[in-house]
C-alpha atoms as a PDB file:
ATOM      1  CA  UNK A   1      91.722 114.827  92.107  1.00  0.00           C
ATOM      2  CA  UNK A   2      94.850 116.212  90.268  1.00  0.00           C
ATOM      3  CA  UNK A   3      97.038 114.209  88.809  1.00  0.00           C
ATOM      4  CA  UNK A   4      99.995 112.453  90.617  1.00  0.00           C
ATOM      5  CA  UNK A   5     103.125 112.825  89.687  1.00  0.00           C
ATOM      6  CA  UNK A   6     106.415 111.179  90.267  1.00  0.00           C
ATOM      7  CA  UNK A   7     109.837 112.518  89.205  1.00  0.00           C
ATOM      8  CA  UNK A   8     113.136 109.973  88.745  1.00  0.00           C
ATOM      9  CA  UNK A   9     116.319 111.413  89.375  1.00  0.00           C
ATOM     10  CA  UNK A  10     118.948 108.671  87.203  1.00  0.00           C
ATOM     11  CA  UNK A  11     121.244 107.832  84.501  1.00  0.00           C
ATOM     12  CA  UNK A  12     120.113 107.018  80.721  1.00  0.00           C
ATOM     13  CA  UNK A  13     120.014 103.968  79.471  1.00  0.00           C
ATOM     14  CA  UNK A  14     120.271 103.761  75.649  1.00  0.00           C
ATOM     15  CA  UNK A  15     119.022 100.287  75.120  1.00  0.00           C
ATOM     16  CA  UNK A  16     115.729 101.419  76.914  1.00  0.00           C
ATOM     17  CA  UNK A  17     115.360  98.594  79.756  1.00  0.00           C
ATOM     18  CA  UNK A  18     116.746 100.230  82.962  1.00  0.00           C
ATOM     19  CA  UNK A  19     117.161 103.971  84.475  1.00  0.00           C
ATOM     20  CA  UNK A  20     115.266 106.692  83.190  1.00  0.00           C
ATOM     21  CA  UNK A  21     113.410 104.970  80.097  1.00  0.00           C
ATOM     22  CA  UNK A  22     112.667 102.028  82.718  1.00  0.00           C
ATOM     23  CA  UNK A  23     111.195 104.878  85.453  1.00  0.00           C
ATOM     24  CA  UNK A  24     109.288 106.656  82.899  1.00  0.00           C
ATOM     25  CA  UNK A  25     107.853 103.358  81.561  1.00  0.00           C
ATOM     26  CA  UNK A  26     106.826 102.115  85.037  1.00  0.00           C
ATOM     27  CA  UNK A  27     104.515 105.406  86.380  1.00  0.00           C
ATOM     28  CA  UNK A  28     103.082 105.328  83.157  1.00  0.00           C
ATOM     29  CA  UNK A  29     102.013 101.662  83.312  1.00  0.00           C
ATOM     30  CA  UNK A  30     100.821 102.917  86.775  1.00  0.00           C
ATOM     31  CA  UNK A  31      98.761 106.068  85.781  1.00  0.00           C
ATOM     32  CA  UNK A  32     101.606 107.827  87.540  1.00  0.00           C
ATOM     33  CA  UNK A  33     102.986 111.424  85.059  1.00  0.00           C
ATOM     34  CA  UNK A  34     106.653 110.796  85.294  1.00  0.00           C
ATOM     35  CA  UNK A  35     109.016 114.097  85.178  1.00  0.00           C
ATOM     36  CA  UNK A  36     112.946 113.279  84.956  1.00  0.00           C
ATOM     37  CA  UNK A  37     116.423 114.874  85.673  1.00  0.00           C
ATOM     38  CA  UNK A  38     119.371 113.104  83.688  1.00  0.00           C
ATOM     39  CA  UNK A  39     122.657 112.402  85.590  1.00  0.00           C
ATOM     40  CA  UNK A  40     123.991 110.845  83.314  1.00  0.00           C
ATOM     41  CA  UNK A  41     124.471 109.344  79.862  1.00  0.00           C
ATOM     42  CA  UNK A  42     124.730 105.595  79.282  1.00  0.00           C
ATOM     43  CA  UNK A  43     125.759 103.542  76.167  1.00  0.00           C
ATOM     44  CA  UNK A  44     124.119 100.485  76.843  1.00  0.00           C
ATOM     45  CA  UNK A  45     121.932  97.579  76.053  1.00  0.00           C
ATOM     46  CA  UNK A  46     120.934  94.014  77.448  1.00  0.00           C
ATOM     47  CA  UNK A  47     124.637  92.853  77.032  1.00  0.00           C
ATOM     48  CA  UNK A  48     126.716  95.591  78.144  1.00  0.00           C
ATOM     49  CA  UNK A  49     127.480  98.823  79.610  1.00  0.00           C
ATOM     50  CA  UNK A  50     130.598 100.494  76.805  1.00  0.00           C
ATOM     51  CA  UNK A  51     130.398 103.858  77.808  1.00  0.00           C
ATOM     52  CA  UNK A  52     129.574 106.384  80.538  1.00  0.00           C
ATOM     53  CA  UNK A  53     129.367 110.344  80.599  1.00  0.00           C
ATOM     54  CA  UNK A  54     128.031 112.304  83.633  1.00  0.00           C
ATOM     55  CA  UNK A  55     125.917 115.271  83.331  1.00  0.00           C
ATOM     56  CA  UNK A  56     127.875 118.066  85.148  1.00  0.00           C
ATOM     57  CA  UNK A  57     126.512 119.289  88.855  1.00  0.00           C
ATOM     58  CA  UNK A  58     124.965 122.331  87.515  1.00  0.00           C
ATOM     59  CA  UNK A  59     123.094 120.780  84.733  1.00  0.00           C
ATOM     60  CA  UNK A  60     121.465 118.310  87.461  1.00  0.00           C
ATOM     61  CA  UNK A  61     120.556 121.061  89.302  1.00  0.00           C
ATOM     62  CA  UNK A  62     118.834 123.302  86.922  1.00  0.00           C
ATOM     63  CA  UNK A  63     116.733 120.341  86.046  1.00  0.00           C
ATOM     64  CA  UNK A  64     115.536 119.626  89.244  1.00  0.00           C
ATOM     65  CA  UNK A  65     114.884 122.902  89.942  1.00  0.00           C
ATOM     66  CA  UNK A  66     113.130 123.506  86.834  1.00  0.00           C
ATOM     67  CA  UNK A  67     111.018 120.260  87.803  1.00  0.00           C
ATOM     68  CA  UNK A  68     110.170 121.931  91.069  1.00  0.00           C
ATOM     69  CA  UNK A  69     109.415 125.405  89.691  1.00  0.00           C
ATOM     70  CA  UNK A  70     106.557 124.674  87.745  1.00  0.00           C
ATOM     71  CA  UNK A  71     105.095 120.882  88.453  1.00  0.00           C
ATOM     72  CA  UNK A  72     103.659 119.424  91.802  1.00  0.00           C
ATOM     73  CA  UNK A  73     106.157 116.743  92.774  1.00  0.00           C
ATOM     74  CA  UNK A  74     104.837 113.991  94.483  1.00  0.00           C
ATOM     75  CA  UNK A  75     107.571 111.460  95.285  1.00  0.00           C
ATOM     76  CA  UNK A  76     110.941 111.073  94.161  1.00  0.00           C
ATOM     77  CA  UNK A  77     112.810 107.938  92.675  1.00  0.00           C
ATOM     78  CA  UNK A  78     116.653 108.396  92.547  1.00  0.00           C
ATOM     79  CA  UNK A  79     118.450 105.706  91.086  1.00  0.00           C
ATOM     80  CA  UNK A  80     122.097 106.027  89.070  1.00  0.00           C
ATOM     81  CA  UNK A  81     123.255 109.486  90.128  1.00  0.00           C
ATOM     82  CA  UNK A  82     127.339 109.019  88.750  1.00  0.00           C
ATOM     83  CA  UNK A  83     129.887 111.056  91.208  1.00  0.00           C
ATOM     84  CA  UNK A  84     130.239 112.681  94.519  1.00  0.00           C
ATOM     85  CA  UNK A  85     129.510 115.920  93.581  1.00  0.00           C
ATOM     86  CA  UNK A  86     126.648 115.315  91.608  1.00  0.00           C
ATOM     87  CA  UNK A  87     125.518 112.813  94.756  1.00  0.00           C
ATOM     88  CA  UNK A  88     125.581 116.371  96.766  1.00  0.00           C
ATOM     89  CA  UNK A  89     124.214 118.400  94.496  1.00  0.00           C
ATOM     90  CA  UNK A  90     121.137 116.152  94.036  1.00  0.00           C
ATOM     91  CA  UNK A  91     120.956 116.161  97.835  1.00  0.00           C
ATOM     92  CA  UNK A  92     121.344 119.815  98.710  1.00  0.00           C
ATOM     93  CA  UNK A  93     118.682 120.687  96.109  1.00  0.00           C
ATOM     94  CA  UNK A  94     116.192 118.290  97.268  1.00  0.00           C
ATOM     95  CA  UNK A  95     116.235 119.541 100.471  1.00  0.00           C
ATOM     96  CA  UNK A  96     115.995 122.879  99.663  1.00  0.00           C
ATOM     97  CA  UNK A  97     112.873 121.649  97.201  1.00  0.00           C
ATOM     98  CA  UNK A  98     111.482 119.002 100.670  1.00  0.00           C
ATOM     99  CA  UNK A  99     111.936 122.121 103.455  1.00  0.00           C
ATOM    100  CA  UNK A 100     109.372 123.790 101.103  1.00  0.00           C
ATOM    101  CA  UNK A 101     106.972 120.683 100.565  1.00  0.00           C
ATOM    102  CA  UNK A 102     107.713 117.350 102.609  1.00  0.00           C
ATOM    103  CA  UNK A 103     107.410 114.681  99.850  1.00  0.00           C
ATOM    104  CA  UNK A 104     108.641 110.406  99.857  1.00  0.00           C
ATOM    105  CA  UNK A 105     111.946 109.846  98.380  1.00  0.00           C
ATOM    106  CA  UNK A 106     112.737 106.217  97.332  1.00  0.00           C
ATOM    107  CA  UNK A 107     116.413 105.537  96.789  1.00  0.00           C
ATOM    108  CA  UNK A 108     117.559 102.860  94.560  1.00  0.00           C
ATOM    109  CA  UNK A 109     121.844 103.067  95.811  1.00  0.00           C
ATOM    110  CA  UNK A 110     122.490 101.661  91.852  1.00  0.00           C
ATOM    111  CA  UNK A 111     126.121 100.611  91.781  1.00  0.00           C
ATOM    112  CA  UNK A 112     126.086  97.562  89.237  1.00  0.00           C
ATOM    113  CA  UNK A 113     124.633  96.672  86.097  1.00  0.00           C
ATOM    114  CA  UNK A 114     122.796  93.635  85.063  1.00  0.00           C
ATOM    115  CA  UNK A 115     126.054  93.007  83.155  1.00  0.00           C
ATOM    116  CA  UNK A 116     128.191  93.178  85.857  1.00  0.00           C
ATOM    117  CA  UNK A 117     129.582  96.637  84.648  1.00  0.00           C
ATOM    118  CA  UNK A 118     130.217  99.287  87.856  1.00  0.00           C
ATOM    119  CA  UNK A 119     127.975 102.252  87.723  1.00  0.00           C
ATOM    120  CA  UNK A 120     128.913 103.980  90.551  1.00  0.00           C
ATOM    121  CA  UNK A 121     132.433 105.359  91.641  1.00  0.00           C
ATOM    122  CA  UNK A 122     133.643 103.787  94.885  1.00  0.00           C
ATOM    123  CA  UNK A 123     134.404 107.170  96.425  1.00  0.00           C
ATOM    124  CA  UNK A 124     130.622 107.866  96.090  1.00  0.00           C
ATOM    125  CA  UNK A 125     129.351 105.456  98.433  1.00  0.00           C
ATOM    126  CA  UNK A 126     130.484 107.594 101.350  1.00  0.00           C
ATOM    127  CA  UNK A 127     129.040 110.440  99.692  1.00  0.00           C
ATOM    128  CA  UNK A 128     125.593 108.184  98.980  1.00  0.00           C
ATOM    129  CA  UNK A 129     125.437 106.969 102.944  1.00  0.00           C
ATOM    130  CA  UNK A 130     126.397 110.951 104.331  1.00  0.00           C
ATOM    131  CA  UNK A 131     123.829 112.691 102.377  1.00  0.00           C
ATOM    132  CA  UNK A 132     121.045 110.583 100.485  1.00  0.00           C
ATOM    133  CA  UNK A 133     120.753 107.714 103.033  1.00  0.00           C
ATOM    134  CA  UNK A 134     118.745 110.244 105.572  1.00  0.00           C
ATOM    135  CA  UNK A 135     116.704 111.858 102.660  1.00  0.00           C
ATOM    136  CA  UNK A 136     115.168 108.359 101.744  1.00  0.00           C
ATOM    137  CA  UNK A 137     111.642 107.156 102.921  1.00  0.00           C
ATOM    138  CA  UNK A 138     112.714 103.777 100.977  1.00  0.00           C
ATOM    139  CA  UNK A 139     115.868 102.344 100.516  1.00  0.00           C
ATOM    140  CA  UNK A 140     115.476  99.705  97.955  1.00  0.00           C
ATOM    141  CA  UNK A 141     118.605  97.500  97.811  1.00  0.00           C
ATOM    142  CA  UNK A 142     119.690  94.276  96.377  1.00  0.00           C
ATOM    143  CA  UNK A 143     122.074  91.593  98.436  1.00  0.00           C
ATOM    144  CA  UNK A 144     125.232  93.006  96.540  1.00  0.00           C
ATOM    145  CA  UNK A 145     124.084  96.549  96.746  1.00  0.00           C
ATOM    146  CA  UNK A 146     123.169  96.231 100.751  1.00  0.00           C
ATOM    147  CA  UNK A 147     126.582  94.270 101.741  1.00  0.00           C
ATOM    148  CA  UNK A 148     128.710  97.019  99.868  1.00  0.00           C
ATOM    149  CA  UNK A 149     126.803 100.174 101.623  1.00  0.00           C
ATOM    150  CA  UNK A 150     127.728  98.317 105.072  1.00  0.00           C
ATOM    151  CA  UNK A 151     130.989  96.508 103.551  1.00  0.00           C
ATOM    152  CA  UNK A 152     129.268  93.283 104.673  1.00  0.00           C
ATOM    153  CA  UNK A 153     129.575  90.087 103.223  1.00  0.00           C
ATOM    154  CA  UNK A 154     126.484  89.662 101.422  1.00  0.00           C
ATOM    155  CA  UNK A 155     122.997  88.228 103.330  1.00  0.00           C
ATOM    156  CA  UNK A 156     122.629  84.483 102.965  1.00  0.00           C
ATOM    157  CA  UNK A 157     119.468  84.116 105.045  1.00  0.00           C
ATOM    158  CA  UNK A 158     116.376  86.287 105.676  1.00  0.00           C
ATOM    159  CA  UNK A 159     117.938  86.817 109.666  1.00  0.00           C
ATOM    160  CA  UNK A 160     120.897  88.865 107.853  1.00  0.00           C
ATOM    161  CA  UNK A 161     118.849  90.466 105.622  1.00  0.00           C
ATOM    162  CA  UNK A 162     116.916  91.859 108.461  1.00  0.00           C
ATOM    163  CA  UNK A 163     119.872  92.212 110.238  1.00  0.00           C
ATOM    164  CA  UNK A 164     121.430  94.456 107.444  1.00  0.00           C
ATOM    165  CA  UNK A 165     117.990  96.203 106.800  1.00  0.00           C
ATOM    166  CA  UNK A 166     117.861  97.294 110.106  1.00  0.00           C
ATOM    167  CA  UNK A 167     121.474  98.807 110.157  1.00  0.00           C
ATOM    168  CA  UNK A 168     120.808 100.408 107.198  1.00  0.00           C
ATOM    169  CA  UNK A 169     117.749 102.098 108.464  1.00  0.00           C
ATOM    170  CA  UNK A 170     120.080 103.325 111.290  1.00  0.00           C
ATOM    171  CA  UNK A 171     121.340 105.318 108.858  1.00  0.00           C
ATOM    172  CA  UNK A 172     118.770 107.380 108.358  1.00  0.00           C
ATOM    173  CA  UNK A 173     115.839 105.738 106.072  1.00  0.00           C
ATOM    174  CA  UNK A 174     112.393 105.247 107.412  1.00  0.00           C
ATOM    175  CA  UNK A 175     111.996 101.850 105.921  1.00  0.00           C
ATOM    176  CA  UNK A 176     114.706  99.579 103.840  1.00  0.00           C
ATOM    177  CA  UNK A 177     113.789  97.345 101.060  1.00  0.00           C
ATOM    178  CA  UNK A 178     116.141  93.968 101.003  1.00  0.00           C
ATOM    179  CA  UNK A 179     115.658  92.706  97.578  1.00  0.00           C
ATOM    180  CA  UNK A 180     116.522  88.921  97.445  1.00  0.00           C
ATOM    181  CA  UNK A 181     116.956  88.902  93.992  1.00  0.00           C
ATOM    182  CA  UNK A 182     119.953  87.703  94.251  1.00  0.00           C
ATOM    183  CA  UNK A 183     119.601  85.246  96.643  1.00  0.00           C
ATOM    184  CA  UNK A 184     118.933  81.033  96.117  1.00  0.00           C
ATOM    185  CA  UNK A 185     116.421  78.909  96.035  1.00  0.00           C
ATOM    186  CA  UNK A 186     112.744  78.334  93.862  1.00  0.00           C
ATOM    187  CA  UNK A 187     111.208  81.025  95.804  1.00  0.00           C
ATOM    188  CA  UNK A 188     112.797  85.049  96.219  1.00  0.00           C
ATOM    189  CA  UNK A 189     112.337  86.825  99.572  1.00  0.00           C
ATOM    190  CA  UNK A 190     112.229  90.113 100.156  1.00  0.00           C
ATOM    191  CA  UNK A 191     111.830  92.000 103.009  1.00  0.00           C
ATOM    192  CA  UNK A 192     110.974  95.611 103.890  1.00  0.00           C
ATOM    193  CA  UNK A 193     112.262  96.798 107.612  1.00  0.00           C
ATOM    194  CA  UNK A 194     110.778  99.118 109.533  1.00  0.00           C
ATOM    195  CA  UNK A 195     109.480  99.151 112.765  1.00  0.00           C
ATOM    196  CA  UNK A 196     107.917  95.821 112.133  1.00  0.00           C
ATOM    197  CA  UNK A 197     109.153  93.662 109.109  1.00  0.00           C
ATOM    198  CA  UNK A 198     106.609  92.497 106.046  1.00  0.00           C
ATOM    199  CA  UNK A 199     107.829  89.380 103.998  1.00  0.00           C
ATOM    200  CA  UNK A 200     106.919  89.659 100.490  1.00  0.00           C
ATOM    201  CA  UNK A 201     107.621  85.836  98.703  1.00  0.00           C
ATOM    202  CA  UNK A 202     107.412  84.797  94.760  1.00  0.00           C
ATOM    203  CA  UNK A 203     108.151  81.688  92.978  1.00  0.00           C
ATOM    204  CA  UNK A 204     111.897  82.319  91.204  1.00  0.00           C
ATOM    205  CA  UNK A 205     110.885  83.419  87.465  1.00  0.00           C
ATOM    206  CA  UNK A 206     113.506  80.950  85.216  1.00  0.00           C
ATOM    207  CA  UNK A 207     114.133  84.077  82.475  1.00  0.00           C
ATOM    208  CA  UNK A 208     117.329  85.898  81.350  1.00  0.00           C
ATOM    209  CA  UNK A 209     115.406  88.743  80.817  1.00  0.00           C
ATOM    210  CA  UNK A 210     115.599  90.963  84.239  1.00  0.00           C
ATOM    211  CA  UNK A 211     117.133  93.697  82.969  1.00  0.00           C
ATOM    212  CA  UNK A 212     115.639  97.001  84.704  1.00  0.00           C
ATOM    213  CA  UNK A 213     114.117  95.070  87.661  1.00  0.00           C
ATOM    214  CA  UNK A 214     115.587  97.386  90.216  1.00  0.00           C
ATOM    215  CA  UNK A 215     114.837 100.815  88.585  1.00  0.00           C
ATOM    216  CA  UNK A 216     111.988  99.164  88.069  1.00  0.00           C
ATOM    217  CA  UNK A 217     110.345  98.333  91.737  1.00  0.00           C
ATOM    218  CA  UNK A 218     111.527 101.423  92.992  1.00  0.00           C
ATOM    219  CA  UNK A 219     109.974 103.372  90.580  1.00  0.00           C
ATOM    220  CA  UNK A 220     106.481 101.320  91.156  1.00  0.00           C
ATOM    221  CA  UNK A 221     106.831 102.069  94.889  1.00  0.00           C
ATOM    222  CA  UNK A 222     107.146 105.933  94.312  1.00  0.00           C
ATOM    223  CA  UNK A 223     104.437 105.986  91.870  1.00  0.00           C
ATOM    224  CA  UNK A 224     102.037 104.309  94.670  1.00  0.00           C
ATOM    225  CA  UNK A 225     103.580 106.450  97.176  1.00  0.00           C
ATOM    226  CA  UNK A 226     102.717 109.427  94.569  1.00  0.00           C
ATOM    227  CA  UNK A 227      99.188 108.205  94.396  1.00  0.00           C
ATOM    228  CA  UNK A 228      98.582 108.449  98.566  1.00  0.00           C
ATOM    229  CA  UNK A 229      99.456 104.861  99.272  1.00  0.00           C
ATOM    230  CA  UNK A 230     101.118 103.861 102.242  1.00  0.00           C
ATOM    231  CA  UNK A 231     104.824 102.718 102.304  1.00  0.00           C
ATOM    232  CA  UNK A 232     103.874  98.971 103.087  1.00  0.00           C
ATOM    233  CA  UNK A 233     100.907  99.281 100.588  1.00  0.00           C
ATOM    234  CA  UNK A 234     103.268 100.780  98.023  1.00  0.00           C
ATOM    235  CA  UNK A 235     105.807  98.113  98.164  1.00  0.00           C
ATOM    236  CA  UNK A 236     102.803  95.094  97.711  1.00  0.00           C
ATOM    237  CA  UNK A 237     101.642  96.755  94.995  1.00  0.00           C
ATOM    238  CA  UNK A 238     105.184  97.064  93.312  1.00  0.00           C
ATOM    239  CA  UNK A 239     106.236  94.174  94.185  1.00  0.00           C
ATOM    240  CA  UNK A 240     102.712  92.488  92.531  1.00  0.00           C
ATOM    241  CA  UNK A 241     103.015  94.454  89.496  1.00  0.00           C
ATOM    242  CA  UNK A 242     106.665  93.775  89.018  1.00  0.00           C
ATOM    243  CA  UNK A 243     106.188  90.178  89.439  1.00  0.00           C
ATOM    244  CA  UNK A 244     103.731  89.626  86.330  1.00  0.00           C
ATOM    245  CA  UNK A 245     106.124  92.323  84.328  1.00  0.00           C
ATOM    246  CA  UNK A 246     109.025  89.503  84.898  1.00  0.00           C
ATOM    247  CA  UNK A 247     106.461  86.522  84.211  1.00  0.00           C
ATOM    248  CA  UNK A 248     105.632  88.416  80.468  1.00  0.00           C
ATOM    249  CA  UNK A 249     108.984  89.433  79.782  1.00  0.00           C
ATOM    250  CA  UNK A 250     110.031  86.641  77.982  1.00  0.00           C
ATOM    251  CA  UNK A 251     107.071  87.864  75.365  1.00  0.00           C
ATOM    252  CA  UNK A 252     109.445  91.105  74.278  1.00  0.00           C
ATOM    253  CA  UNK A 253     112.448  88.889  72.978  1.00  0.00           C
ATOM    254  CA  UNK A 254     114.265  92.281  73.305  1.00  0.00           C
ATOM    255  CA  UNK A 255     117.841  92.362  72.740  1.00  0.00           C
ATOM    256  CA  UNK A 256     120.645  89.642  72.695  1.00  0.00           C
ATOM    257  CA  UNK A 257     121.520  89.763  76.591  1.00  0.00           C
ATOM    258  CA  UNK A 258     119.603  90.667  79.727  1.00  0.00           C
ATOM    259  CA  UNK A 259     116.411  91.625  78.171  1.00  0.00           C
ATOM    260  CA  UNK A 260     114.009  93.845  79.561  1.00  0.00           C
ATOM    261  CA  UNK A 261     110.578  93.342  82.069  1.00  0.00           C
ATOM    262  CA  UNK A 262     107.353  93.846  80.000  1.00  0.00           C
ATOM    263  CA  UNK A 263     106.744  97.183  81.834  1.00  0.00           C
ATOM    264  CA  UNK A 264     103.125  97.242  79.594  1.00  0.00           C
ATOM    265  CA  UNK A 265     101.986  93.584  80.236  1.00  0.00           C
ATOM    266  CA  UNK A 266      98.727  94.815  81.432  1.00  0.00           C
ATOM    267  CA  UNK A 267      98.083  96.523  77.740  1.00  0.00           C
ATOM    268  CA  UNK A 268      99.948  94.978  75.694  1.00  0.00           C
ATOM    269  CA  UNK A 269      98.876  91.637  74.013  1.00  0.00           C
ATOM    270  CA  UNK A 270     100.705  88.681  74.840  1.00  0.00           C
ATOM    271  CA  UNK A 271     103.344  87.244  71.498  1.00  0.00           C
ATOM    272  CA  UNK A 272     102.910  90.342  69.956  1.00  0.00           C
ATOM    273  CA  UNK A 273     105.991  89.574  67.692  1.00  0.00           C
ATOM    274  CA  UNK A 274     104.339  86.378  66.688  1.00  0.00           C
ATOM    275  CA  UNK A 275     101.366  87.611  65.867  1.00  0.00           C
ATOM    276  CA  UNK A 276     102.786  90.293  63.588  1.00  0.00           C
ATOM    277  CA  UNK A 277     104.760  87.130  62.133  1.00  0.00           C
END
């Protein structure tokens, strides 16, 4: 059986814990080869976001294309894609690349750092909900994330959720992923609408360290859906494996801020610093 293999379409991040390292990390940890197009250049780590360049349209596109060219794409994960005109480019080339060979997308619409910092332009939204929103077999976002594609007032209560989640899938994705990540309360709900809705429940993980959770899922769920599974299956299995990579993160003690998941709990030994101590 050849080998699957997932490509992430995203910004850099420099202190390793989110976009591209955090993709890459993620289908390895799931025996998923991960290929990558850069769009653009973070300086960043678990505090802050200081600095922001955007690879230019062209560059974005000779990358995918090169991807295309020579490896056997699976799925797609597209997370922090910068401007506009780097929103279309990304879109026009992947459907030239999809007319060819019908493959999942999962969109991750990544507008705001763990730090608060803004990722994405505001002008880009439009551009997001036009031309990526109908490309995506999973839309994967958070309360924030979900109320500003609509320009909602955030969901308070799994009925909005599904509410939004269903509005959003009018828009053109097959299914929608409302993270409650955000939300209240000792146990986080999420909740992925399609033609039926699944509930996927946790108990609330008390840790600073989340940084990268986002990139994170949505890169699980295209590295099942690169391996065959099912969209539903995909997300439980994501959602699963991201759940013990919050429960070990604490074990990292990366960085002075948001620290990152343990995207390698499953190999790694647990107090690894300690040990070496």
């Amino acid at each position: 059986m050849a080998q699957a293999i997932a490509l992430t379409i995203a910004g850099s991040d420099s202190g390793g814990g989110a976009g591209i390292q955090a993709d890459l990390k993620t289908f390895s940890a799931l025996g998923t080869y991960g290929a990558s197009v850069i769009t653009a250049i973070t300086a960043q780590n678990t505090r802050a976001v200081t600095g922001i360049e955007a690879v230019s349209p062209a560059m974005v596109a000779a990358q995918i294309d090169a991807v295309f060219d020579d490896l056997r794409v699976d799925a797609v994960k597209i997370g922090m894609i910068g401007g506009a005109n780097v929103i279309t480019t990304v879109a026009e080339r992947l459907r030239h690349h999809l007319a060819v060979r019908p493959i999942p997308v999962v969109l991750d619409p990544v507008m705001i750092a763990k730090s608060g910092d803004a990722l994405l332009p505001a002008d880009a939204i439009t551009a997001m909900l036009r031309h990526l929103l109908p490309l995506a077999t999973v839309l994967t976002p958070n309360l924030p994330e979900a109320a500003a594609l609509l320009n909602m007032a955030e969901a308070t209560s799994p009925q909005d959720m599904a509410l939004q989640g269903q509005t959003l899938r009018a828009k053109g994705p097959r299914f929608v992923l409302m993270k409650g990540g955000h939300g209240r309360g000792e146990i986080c709900t999420d909740l992925l609408v399609g033609s039926q809705i699944l509930t996927l429940t946790a108990p609330r993980v008390i840790t600073k360290n989340t940084h990268g959770t986002g990139c994170s899922l949505s890169s699980a769920i295209a590295a099942g859906l690169a391996q065959g599974l099912a969209v539903p299956e995909a997300v439980k299995a994501a959602h699963r494996w991201l759940q013990q990579a919050i429960r070990a993160a604490d074990d990292l003690q990366i960085g002075q801020g948001h620290g990152p998941v343990h995207h390698f709990h499953a190999f790694w030994p647990a107090k690894t610093r300690e040990a070496a101590e």
